[in-house]
PDB file of N, CA and C in Angstrom:
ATOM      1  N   UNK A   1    -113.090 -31.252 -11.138  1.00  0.00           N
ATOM      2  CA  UNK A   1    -113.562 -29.877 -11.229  1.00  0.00           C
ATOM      3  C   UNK A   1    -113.892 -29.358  -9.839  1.00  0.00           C
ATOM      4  N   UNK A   2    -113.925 -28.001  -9.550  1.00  0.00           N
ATOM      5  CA  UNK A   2    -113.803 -27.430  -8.255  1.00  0.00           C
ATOM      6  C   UNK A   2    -115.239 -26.796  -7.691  1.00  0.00           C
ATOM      7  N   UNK A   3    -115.951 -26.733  -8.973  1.00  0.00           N
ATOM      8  CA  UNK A   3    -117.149 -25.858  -8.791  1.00  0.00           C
ATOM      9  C   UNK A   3    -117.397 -24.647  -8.688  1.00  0.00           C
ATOM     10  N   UNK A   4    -116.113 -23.581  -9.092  1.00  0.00           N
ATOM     11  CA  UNK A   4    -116.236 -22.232  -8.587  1.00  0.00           C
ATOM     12  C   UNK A   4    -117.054 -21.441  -9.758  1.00  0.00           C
ATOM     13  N   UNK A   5    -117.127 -22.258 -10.750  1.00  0.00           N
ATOM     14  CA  UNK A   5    -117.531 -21.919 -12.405  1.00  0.00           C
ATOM     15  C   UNK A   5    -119.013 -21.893 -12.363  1.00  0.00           C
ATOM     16  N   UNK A   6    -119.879 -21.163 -12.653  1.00  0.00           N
ATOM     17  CA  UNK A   6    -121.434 -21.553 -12.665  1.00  0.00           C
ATOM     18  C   UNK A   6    -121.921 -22.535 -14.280  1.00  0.00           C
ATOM     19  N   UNK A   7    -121.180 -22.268 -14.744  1.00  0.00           N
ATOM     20  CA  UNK A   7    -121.604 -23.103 -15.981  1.00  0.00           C
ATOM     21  C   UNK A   7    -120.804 -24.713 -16.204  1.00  0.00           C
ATOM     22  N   UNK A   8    -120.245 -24.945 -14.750  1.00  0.00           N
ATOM     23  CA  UNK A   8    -119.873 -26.121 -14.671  1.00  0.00           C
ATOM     24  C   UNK A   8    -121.208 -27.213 -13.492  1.00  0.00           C
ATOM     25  N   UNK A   9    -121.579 -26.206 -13.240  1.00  0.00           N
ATOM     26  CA  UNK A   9    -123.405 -26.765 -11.963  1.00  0.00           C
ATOM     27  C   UNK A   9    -124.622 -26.706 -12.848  1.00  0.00           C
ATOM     28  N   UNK A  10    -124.956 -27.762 -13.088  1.00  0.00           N
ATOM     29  CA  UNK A  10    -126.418 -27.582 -13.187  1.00  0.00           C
ATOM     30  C   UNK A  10    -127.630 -28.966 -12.691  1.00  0.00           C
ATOM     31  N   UNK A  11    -128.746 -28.380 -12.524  1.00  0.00           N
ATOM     32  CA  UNK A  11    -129.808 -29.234 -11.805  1.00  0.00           C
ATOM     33  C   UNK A  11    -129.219 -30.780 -12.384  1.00  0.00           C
ATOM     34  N   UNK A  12    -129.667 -31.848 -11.098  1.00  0.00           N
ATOM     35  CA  UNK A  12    -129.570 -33.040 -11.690  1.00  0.00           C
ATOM     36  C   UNK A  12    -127.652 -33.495 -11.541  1.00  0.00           C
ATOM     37  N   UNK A  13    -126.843 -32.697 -11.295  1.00  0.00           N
ATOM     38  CA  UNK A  13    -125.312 -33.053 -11.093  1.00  0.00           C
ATOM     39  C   UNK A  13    -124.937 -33.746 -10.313  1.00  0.00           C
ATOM     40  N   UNK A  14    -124.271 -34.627  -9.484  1.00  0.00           N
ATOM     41  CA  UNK A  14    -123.848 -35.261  -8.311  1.00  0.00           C
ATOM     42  C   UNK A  14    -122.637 -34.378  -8.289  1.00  0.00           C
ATOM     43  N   UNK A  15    -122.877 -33.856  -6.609  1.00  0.00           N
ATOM     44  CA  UNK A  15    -121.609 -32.602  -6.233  1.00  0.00           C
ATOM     45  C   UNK A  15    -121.106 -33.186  -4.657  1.00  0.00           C
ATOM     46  N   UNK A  16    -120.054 -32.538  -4.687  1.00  0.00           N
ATOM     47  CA  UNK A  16    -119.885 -32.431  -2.841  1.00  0.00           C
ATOM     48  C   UNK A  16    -119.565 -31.338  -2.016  1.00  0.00           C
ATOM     49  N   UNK A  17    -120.818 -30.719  -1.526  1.00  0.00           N
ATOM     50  CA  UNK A  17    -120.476 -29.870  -0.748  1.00  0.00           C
ATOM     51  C   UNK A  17    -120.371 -29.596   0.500  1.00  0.00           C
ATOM     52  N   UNK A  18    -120.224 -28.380   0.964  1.00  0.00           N
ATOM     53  CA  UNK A  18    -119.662 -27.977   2.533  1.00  0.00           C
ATOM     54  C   UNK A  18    -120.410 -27.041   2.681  1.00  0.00           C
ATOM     55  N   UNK A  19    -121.237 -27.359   3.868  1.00  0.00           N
ATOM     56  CA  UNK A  19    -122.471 -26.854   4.305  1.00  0.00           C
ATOM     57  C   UNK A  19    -121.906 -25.725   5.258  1.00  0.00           C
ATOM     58  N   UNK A  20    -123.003 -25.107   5.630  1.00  0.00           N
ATOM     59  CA  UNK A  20    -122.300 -23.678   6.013  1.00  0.00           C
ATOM     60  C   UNK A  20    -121.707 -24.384   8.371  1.00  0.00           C
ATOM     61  N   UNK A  21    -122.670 -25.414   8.734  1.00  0.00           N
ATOM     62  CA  UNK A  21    -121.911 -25.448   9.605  1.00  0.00           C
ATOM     63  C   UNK A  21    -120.676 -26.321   9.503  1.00  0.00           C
ATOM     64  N   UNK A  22    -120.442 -27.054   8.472  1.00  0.00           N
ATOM     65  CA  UNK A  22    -119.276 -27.377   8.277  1.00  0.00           C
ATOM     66  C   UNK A  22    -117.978 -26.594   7.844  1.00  0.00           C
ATOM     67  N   UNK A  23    -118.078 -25.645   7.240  1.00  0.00           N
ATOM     68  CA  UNK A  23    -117.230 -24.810   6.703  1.00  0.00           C
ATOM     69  C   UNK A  23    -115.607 -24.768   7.766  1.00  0.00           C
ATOM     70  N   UNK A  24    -115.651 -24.918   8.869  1.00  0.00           N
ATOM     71  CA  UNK A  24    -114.487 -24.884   9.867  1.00  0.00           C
ATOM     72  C   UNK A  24    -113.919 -26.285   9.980  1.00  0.00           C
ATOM     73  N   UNK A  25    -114.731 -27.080   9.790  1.00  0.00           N
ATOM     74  CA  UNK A  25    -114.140 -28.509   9.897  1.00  0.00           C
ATOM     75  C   UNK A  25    -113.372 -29.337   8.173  1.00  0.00           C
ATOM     76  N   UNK A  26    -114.591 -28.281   7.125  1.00  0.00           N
ATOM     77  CA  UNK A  26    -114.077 -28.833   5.815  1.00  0.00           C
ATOM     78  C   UNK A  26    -114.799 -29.948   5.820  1.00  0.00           C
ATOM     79  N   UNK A  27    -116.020 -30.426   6.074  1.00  0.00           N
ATOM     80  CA  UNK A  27    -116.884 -32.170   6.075  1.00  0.00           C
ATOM     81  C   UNK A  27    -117.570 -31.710   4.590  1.00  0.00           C
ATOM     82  N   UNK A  28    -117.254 -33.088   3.884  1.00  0.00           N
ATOM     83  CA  UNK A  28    -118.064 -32.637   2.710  1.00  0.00           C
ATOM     84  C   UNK A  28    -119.771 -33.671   2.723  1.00  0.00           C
ATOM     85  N   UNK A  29    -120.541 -33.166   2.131  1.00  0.00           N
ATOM     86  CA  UNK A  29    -121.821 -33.713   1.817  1.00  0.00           C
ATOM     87  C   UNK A  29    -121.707 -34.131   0.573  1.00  0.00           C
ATOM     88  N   UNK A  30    -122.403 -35.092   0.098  1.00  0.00           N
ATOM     89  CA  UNK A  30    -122.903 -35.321  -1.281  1.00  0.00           C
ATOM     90  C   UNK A  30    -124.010 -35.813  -1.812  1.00  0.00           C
ATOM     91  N   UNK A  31    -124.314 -34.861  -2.866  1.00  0.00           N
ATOM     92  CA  UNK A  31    -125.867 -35.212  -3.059  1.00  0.00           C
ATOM     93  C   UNK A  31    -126.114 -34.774  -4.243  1.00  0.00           C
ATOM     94  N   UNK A  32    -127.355 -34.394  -5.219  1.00  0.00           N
ATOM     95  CA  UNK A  32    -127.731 -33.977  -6.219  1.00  0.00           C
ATOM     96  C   UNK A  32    -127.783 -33.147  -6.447  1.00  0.00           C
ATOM     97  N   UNK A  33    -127.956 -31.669  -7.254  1.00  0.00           N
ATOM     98  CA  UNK A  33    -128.158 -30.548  -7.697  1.00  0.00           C
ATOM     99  C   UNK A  33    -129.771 -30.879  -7.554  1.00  0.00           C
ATOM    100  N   UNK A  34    -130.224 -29.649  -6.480  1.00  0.00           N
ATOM    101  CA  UNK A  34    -132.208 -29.275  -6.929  1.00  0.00           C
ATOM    102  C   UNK A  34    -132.079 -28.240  -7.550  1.00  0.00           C
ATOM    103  N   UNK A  35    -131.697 -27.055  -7.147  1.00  0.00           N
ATOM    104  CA  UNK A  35    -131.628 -25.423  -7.556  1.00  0.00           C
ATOM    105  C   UNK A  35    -130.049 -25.154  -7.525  1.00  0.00           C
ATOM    106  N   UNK A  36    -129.834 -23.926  -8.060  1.00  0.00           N
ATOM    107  CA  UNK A  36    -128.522 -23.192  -7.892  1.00  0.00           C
ATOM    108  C   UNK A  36    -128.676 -21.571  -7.521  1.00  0.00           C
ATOM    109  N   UNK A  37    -128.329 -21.800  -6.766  1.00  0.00           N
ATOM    110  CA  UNK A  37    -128.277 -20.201  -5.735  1.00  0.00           C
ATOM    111  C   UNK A  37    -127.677 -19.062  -6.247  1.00  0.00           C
ATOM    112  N   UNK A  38    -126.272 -19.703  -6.261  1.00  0.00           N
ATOM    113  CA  UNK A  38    -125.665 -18.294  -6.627  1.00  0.00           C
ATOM    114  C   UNK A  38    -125.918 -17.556  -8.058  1.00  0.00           C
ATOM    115  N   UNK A  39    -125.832 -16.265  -8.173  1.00  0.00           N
ATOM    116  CA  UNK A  39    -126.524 -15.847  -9.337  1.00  0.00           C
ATOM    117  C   UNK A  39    -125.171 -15.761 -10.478  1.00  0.00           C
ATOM    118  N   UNK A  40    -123.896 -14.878  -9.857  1.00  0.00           N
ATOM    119  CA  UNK A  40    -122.945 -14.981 -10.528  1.00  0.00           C
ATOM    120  C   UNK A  40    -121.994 -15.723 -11.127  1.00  0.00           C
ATOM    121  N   UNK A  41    -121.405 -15.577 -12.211  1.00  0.00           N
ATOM    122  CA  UNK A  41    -120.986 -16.832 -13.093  1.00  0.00           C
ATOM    123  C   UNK A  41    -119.673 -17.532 -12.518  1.00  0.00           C
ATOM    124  N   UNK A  42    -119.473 -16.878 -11.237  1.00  0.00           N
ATOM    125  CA  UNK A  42    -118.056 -17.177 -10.894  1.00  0.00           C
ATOM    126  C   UNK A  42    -118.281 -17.051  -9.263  1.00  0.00           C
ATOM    127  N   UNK A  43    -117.690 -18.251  -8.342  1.00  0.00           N
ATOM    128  CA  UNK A  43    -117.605 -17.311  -6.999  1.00  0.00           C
ATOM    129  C   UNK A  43    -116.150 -18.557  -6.355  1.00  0.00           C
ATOM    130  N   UNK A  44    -115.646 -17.585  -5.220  1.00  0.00           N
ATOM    131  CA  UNK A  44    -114.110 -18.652  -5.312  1.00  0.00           C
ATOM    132  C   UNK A  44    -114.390 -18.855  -4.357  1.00  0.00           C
ATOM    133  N   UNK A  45    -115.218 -19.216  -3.052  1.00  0.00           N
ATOM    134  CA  UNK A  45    -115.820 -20.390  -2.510  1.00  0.00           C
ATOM    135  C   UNK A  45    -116.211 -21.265  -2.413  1.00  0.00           C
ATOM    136  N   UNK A  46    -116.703 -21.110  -4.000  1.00  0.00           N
ATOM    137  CA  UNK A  46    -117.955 -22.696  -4.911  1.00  0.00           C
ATOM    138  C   UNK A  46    -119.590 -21.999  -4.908  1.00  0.00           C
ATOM    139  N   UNK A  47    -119.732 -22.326  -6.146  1.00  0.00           N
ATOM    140  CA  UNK A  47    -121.044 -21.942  -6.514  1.00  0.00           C
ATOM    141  C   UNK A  47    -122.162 -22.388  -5.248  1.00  0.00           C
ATOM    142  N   UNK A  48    -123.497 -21.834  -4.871  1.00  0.00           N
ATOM    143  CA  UNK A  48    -124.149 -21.863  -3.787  1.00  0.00           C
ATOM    144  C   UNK A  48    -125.420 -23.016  -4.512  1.00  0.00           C
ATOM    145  N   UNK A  49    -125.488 -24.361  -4.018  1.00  0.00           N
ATOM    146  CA  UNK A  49    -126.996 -25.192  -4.132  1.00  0.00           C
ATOM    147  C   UNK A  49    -127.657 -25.178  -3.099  1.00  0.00           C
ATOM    148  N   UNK A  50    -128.730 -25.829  -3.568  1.00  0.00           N
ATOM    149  CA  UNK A  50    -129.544 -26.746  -2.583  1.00  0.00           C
ATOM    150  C   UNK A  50    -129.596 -28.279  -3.233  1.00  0.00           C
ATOM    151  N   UNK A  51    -129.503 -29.168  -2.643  1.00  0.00           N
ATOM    152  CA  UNK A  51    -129.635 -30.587  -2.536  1.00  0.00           C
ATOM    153  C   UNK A  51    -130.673 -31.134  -2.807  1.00  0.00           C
ATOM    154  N   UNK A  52    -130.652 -32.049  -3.397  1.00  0.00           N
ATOM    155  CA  UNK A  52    -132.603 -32.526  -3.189  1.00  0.00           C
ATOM    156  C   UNK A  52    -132.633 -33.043  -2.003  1.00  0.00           C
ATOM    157  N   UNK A  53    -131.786 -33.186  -0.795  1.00  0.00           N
ATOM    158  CA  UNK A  53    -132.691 -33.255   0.790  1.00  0.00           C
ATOM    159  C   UNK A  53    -132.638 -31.620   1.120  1.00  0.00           C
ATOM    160  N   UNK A  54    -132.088 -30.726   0.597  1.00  0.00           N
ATOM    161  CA  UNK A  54    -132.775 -29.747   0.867  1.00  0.00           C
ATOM    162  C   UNK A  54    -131.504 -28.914   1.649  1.00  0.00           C
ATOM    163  N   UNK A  55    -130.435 -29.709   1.923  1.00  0.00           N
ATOM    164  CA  UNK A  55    -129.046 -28.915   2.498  1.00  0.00           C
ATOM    165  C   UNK A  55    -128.981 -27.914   1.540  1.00  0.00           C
ATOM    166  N   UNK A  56    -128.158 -26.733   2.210  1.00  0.00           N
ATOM    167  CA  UNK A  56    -127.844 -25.851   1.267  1.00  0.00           C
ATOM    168  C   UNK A  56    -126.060 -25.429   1.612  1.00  0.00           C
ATOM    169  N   UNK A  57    -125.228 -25.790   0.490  1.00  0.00           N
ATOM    170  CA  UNK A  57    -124.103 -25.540   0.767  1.00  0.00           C
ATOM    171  C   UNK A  57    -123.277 -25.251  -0.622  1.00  0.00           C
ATOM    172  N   UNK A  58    -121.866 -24.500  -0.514  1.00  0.00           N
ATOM    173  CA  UNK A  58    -120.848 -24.680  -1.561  1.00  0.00           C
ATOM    174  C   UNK A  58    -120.748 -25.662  -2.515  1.00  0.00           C
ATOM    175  N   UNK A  59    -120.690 -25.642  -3.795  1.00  0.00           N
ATOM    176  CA  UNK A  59    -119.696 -26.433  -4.381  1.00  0.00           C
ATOM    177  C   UNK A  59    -117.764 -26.990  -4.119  1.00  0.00           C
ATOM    178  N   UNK A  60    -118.076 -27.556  -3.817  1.00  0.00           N
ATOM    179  CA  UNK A  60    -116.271 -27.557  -3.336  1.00  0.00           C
ATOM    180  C   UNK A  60    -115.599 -29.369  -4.843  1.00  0.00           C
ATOM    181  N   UNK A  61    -116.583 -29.987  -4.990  1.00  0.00           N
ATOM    182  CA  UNK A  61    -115.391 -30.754  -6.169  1.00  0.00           C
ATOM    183  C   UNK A  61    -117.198 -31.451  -6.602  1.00  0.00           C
ATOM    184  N   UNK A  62    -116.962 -31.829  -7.935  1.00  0.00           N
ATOM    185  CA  UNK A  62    -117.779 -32.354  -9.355  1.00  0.00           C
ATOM    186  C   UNK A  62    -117.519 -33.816  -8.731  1.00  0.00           C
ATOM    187  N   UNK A  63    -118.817 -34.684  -8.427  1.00  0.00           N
ATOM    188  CA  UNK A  63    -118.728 -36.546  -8.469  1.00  0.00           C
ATOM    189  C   UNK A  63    -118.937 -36.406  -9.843  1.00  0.00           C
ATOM    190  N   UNK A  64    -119.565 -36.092 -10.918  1.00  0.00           N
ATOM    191  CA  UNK A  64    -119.821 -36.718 -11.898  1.00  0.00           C
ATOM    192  C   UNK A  64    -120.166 -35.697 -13.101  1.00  0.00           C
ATOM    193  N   UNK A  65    -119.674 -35.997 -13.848  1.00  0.00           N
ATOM    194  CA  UNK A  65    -119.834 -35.160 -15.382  1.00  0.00           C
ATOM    195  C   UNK A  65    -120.047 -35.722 -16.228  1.00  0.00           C
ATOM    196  N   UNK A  66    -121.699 -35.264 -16.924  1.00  0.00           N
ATOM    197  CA  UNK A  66    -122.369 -36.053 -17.850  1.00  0.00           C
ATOM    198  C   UNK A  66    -122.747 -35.653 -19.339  1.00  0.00           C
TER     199      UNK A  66
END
């Protein structure tokens, strides 16, 4: 899954995203769902988190679906 879907994110998910100074290089992070940012049900960048260390970046691909 890609993450662009908001009803595919929620708290507690293992995601990998691309933090905003990564965005030119494409480096992905991975970490947990704390919050979800973006408000709209759809965005084709990847939905907007925060991490539980507190990064804040894109959804760009789903580790795990539970």
């Amino acid at each position: 899954m890609n993450g662009q879907s908001r009803t595919d994110v929620y708290v507690g998910l293992e995601v990998d995203v691309v933090l905003k100074q990564d965005q030119r290089s494409g480096r992905l992070t991975r970490g947990i769902v704390e919050e979800i940012l973006t408000n709209s049900s759809f965005h084709p960048h990847g939905i907007k988190v925060r991490l539980e260390s507190g990064e804040v970046g894109r959804v760009q691909n789903i580790a795990t679906k539970q």
